[in-house]
C-alpha atoms as a PDB file:
ATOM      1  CA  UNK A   1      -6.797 -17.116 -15.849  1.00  0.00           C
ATOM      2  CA  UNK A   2     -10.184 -15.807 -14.412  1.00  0.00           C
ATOM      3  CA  UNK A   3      -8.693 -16.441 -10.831  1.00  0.00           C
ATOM      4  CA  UNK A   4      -5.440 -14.449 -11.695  1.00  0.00           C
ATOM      5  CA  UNK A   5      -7.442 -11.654 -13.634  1.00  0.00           C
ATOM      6  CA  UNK A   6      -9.332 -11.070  -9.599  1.00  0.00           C
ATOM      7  CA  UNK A   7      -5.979 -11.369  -8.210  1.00  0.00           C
ATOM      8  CA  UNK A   8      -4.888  -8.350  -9.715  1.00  0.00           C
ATOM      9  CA  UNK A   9      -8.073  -6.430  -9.916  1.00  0.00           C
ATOM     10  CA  UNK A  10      -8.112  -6.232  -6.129  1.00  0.00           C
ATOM     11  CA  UNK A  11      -4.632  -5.448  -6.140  1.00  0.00           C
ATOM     12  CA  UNK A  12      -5.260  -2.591  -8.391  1.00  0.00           C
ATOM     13  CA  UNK A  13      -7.984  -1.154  -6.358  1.00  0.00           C
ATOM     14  CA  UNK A  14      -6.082  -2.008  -3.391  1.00  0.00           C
ATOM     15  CA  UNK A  15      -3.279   0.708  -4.350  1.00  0.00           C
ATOM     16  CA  UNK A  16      -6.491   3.056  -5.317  1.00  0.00           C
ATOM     17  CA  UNK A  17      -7.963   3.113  -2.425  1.00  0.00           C
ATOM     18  CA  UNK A  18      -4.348   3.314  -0.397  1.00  0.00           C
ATOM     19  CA  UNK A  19      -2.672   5.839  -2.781  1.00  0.00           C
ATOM     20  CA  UNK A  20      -2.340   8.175  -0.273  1.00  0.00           C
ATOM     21  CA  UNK A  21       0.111   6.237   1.717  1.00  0.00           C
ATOM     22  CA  UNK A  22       2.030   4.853  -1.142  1.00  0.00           C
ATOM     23  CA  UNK A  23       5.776   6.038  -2.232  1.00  0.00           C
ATOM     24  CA  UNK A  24       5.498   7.608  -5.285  1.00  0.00           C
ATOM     25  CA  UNK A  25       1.539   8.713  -5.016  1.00  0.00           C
ATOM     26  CA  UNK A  26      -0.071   8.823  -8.554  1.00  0.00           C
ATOM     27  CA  UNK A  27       2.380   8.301 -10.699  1.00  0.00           C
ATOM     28  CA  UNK A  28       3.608   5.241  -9.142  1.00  0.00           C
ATOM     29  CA  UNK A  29       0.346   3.808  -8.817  1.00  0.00           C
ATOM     30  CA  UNK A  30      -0.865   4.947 -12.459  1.00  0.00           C
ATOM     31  CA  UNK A  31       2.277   3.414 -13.975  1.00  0.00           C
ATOM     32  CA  UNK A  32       0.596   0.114 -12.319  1.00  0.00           C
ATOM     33  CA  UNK A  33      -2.676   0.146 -13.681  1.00  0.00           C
ATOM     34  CA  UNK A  34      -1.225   1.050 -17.060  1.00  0.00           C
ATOM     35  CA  UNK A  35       1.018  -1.931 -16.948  1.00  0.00           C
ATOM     36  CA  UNK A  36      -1.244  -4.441 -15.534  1.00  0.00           C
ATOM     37  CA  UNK A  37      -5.135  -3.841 -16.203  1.00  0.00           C
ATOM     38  CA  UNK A  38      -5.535  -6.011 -19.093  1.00  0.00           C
ATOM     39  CA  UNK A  39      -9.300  -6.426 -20.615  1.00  0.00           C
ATOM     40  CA  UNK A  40      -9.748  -9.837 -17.944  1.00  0.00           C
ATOM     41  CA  UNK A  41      -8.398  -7.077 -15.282  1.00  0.00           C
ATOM     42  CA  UNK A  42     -11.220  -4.514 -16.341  1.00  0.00           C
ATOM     43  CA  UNK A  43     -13.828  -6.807 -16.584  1.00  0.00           C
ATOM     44  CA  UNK A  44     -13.354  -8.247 -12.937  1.00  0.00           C
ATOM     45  CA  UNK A  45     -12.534  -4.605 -11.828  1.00  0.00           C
ATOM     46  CA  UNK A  46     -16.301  -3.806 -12.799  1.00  0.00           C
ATOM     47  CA  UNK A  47     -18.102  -5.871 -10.555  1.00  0.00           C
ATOM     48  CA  UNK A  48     -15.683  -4.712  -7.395  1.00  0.00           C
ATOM     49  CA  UNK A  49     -17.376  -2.218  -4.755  1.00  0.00           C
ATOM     50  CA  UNK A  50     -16.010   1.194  -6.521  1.00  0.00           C
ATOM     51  CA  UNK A  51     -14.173  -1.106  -9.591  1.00  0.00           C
ATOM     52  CA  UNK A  52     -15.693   1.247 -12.132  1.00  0.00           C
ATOM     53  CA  UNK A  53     -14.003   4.712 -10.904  1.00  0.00           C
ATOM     54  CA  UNK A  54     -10.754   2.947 -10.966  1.00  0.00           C
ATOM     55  CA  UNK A  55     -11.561   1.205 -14.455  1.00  0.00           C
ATOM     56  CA  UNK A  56     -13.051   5.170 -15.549  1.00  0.00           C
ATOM     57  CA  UNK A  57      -9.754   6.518 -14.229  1.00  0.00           C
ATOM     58  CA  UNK A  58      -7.778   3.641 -16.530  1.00  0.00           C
ATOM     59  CA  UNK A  59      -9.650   4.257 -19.314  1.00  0.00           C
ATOM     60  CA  UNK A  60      -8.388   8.633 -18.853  1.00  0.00           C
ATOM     61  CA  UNK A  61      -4.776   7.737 -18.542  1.00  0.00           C
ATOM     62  CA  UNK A  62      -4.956   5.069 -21.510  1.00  0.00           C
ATOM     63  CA  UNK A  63      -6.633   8.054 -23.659  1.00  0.00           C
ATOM     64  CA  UNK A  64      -4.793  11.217 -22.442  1.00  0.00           C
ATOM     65  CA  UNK A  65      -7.234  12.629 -21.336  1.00  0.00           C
ATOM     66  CA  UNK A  66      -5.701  12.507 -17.239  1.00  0.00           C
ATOM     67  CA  UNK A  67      -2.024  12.762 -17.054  1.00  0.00           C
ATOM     68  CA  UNK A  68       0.285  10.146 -15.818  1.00  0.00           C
ATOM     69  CA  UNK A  69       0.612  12.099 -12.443  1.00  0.00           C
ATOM     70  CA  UNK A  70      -2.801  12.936 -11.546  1.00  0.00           C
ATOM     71  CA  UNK A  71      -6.327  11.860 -11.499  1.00  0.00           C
ATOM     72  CA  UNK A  72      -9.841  13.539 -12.689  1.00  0.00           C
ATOM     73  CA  UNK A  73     -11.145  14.782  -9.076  1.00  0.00           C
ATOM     74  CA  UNK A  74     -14.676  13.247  -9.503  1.00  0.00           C
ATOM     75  CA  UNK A  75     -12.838   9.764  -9.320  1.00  0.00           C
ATOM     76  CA  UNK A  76     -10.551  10.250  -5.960  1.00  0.00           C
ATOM     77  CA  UNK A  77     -11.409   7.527  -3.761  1.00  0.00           C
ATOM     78  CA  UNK A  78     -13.764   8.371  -0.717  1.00  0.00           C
ATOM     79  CA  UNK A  79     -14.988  10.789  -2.744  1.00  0.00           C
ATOM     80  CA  UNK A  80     -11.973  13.296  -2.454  1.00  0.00           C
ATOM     81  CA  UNK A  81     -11.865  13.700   1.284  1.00  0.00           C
ATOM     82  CA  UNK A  82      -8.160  11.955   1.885  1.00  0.00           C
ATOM     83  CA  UNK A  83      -7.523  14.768  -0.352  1.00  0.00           C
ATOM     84  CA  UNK A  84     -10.018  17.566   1.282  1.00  0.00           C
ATOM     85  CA  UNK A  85      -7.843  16.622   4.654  1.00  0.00           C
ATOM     86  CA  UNK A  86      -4.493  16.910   3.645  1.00  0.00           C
ATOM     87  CA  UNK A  87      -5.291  20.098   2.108  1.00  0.00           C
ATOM     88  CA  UNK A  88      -6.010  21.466   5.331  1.00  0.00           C
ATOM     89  CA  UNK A  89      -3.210  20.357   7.432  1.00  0.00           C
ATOM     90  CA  UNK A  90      -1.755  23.189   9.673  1.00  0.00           C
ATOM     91  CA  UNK A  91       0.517  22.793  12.530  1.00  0.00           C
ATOM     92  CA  UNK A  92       1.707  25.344  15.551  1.00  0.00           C
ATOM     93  CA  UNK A  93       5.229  26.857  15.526  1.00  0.00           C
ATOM     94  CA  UNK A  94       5.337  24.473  19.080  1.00  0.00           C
ATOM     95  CA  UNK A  95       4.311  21.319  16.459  1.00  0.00           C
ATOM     96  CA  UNK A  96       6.203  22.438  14.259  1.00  0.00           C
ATOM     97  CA  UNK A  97       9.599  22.141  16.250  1.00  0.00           C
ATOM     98  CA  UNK A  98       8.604  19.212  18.057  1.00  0.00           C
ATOM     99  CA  UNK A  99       8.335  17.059  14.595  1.00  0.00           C
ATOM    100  CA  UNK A 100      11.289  18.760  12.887  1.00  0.00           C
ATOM    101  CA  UNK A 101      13.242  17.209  16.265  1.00  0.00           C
ATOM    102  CA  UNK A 102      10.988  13.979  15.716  1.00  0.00           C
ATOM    103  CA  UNK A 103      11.932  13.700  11.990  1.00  0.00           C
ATOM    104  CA  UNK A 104      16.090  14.618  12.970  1.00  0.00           C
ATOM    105  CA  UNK A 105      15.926  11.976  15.681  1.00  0.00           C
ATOM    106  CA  UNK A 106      14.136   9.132  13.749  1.00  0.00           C
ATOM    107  CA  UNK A 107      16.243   5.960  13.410  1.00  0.00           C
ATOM    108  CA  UNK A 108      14.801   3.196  10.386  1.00  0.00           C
ATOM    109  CA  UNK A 109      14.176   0.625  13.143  1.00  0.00           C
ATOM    110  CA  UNK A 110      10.958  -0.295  15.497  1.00  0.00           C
ATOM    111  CA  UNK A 111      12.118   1.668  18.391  1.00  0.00           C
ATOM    112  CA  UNK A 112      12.284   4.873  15.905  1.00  0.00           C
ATOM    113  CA  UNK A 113       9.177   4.552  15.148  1.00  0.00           C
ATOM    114  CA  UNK A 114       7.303   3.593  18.590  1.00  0.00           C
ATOM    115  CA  UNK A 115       9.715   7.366  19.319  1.00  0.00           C
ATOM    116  CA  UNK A 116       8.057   8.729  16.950  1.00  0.00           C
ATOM    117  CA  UNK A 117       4.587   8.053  17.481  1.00  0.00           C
ATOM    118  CA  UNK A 118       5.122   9.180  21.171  1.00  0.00           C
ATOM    119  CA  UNK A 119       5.180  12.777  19.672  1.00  0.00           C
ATOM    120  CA  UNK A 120       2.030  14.938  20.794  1.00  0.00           C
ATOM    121  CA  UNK A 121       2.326  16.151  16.998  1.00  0.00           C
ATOM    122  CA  UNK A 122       1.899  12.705  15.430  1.00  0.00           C
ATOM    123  CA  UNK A 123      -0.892  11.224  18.301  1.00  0.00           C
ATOM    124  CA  UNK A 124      -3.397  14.277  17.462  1.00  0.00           C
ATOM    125  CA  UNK A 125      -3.862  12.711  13.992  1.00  0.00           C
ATOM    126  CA  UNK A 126      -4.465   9.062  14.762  1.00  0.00           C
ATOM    127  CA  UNK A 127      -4.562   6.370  12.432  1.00  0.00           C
ATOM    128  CA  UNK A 128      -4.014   9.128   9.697  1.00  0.00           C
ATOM    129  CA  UNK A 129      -0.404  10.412  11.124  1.00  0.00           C
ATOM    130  CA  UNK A 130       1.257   9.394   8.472  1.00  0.00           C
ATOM    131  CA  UNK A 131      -0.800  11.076   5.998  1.00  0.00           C
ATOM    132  CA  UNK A 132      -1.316  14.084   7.500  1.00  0.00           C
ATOM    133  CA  UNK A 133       2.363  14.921   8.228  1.00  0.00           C
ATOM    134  CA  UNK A 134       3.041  14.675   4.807  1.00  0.00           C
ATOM    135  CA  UNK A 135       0.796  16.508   3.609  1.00  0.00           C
ATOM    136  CA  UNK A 136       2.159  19.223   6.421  1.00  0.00           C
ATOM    137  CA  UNK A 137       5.719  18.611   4.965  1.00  0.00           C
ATOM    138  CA  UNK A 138       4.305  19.826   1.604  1.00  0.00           C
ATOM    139  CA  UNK A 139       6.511  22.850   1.215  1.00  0.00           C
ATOM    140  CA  UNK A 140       9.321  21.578   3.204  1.00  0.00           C
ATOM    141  CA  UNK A 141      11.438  19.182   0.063  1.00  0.00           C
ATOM    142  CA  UNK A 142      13.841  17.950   3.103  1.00  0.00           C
ATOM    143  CA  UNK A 143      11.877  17.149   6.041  1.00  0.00           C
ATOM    144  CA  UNK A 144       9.763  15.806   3.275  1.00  0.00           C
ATOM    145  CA  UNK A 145      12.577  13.152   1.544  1.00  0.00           C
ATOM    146  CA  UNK A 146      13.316  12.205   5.058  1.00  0.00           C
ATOM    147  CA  UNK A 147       9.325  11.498   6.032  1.00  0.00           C
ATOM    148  CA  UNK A 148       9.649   9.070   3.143  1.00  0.00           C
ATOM    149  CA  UNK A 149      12.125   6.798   4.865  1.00  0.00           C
ATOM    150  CA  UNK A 150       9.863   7.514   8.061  1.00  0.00           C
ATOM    151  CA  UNK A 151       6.951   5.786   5.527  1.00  0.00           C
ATOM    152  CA  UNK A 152       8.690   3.068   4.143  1.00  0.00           C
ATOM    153  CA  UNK A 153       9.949   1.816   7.490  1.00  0.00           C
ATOM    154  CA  UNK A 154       6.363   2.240   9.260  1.00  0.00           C
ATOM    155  CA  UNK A 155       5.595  -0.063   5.866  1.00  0.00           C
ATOM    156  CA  UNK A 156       8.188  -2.311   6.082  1.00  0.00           C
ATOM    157  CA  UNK A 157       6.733  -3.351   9.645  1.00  0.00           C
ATOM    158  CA  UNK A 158       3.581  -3.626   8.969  1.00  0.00           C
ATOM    159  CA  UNK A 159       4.467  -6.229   6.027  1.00  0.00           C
ATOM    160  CA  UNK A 160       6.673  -8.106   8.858  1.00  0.00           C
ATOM    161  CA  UNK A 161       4.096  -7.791  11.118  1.00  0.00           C
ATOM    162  CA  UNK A 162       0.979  -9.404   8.811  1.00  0.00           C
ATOM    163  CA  UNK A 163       3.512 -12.013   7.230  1.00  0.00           C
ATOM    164  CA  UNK A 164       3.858 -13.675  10.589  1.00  0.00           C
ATOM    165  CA  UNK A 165       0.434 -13.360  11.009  1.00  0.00           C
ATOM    166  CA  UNK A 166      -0.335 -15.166   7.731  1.00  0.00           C
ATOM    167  CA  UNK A 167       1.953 -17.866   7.652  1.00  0.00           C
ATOM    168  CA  UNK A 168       0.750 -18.924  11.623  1.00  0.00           C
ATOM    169  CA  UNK A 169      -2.886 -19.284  10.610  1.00  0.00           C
ATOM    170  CA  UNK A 170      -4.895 -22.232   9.030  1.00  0.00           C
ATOM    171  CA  UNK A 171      -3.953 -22.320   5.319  1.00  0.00           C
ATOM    172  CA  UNK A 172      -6.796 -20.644   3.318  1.00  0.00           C
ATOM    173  CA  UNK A 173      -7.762 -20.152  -0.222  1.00  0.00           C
ATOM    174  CA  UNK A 174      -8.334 -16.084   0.790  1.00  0.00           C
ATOM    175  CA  UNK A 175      -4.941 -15.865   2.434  1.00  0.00           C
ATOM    176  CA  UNK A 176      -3.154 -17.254  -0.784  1.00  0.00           C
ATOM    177  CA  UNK A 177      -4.791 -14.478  -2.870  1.00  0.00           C
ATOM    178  CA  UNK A 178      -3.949 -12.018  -0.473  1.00  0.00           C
ATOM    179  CA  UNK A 179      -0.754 -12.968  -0.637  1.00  0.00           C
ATOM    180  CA  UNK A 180      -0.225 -12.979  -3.891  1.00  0.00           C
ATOM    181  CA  UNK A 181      -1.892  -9.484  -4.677  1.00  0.00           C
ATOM    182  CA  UNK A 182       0.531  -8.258  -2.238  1.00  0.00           C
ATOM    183  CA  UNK A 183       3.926 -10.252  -3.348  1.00  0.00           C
ATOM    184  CA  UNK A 184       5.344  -7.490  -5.020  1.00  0.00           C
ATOM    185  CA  UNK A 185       5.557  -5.334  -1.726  1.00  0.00           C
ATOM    186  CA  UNK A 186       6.199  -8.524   0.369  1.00  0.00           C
ATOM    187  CA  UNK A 187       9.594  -8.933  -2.019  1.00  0.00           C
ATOM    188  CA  UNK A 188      10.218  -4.961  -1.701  1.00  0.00           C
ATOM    189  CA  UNK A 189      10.371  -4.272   2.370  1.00  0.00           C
ATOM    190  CA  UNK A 190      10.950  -8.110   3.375  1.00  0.00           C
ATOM    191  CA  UNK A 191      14.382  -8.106   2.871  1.00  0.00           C
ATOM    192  CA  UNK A 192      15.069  -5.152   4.708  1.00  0.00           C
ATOM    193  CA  UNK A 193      14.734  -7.679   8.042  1.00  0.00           C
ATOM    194  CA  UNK A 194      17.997  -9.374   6.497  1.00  0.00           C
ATOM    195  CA  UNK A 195      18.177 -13.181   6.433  1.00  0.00           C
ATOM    196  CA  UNK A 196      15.157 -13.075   8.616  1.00  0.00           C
ATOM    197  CA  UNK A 197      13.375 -11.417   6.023  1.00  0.00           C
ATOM    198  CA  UNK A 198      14.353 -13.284   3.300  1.00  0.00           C
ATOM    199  CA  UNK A 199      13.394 -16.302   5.125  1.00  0.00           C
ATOM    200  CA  UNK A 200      10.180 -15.025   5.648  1.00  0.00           C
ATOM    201  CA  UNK A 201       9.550 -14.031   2.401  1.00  0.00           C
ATOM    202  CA  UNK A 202      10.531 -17.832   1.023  1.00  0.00           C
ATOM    203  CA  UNK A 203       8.184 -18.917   3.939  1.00  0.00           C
ATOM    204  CA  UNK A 204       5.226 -17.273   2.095  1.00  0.00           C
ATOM    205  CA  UNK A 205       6.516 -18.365  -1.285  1.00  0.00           C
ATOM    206  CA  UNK A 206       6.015 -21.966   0.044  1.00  0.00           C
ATOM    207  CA  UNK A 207       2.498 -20.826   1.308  1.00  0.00           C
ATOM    208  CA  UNK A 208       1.403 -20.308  -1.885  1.00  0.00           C
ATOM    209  CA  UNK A 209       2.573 -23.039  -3.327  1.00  0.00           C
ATOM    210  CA  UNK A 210       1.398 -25.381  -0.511  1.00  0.00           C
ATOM    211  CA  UNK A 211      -2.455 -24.385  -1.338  1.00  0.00           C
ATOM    212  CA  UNK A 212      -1.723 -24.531  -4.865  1.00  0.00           C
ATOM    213  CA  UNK A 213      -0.347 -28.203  -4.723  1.00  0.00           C
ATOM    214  CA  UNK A 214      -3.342 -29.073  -2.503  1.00  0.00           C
ATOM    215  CA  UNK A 215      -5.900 -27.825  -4.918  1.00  0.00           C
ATOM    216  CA  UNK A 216      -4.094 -30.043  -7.534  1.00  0.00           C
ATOM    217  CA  UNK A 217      -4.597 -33.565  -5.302  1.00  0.00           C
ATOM    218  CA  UNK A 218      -8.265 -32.117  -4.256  1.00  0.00           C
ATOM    219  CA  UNK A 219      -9.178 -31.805  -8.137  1.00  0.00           C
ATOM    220  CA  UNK A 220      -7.330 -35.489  -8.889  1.00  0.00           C
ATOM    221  CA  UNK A 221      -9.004 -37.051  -5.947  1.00  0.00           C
ATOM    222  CA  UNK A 222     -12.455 -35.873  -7.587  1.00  0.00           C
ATOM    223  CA  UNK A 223     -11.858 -36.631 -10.826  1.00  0.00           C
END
């Protein structure tokens, strides 16, 4: 139980600390912590590096006190600067009509986004690009509902990408907890790839159930 309750506690502040590139933003992520920080959750969430904003933040949406589609601004992670920067997102009418073409041209596949990130607009923000352009698309409700499918695809490689990764390394007791804090989005974007997907996805299910079987013998072989 103990080893589950950490599980999810560093999911939980995993999708804190990340909220700014997750679908859905707040009220996704709050609908989370509502469902899943039980009082094991909490108590392992307290002894994480910045647990007790998140467990603070919990404790506001539980009362009423934040609503289910915000949070108290004292309590943003890194101190409110994601926020700060997307505030102040501003783009040239040139920018401007170079990502509008970016966005219209985008196809949901690797070579759409390698396109994409080719754009002058989208290389001045670096590692941030995806945030900032939404927060740019603000006012725009279209180009924004299409970013989203930009976001999910940029996600749904990245979860190819480190699935691979995981199940060609040495099994390891950190890599199974990884993986299962992150199974939910694993059985999300994974089968997006298809049969390939799917196969990867059963691939990891195997993974964690390899390392669980061999900390079964390990603890019979002691005993």
């Amino acid at each position: 139980m103990k080893a589950k309750s950490s599980i999810i506690a560093q999911k939980l502040l995993n999708l804190y600390r990340q909220e700014h590139v997750i679908y859905g933003g707040w009220p996704a992520v709050n609908e989370v912590f509502l469902n899943e920080a039980t009082p094991d959750v909490l108590k392992e969430l307290r002894d994480l590096p910045t647990g007790k904003f998140l467990v603070k933040h919990i404790e506001n949406l539980r009362s009423g006190k934040t609503p289910i589609d915000s949070i108290e601004r004292d309590l943003l992670p890194y101190g409110g600067m994601m926020a700060e920067s997307e505030v102040n997102v501003q783009l040239t009418a040139q920018e401007w009509q170079e990502l509008e073409s970016g966005i219209a041209d985008f196809t949901p596949d690797e070579t759409g986004l390698n396109n994409l990130q080719q754009l002058s607009v989208i290389r001045k923000f670096g590692d941030q690009w995806l945030v900032a352009i939404r927060a740019a698309l603000t006012t725009k409700p279209e180009l924004l509902k299409k970013w989203d499918i930009v976001s999910q695809t940029h996600q749904a490689y990245y979860l190819w990408n480190s699935a691979n990764d995981i199940i060609n390394q040495p099994l390891s007791e950190r890599a199974r907890a990884q993986v299962q804090a992150d199974m939910p989005e694993y059985e999300t974007y994974l089968p997006m790839f298809g049969d390939a997907g799917t196969e990867l996805l059963e691939k990891l299910r195997s993974f964690i159930t390899t390392m669980k079987s061999d900390e079964t013998e390990n603890t019979e072989e002691t005993i």
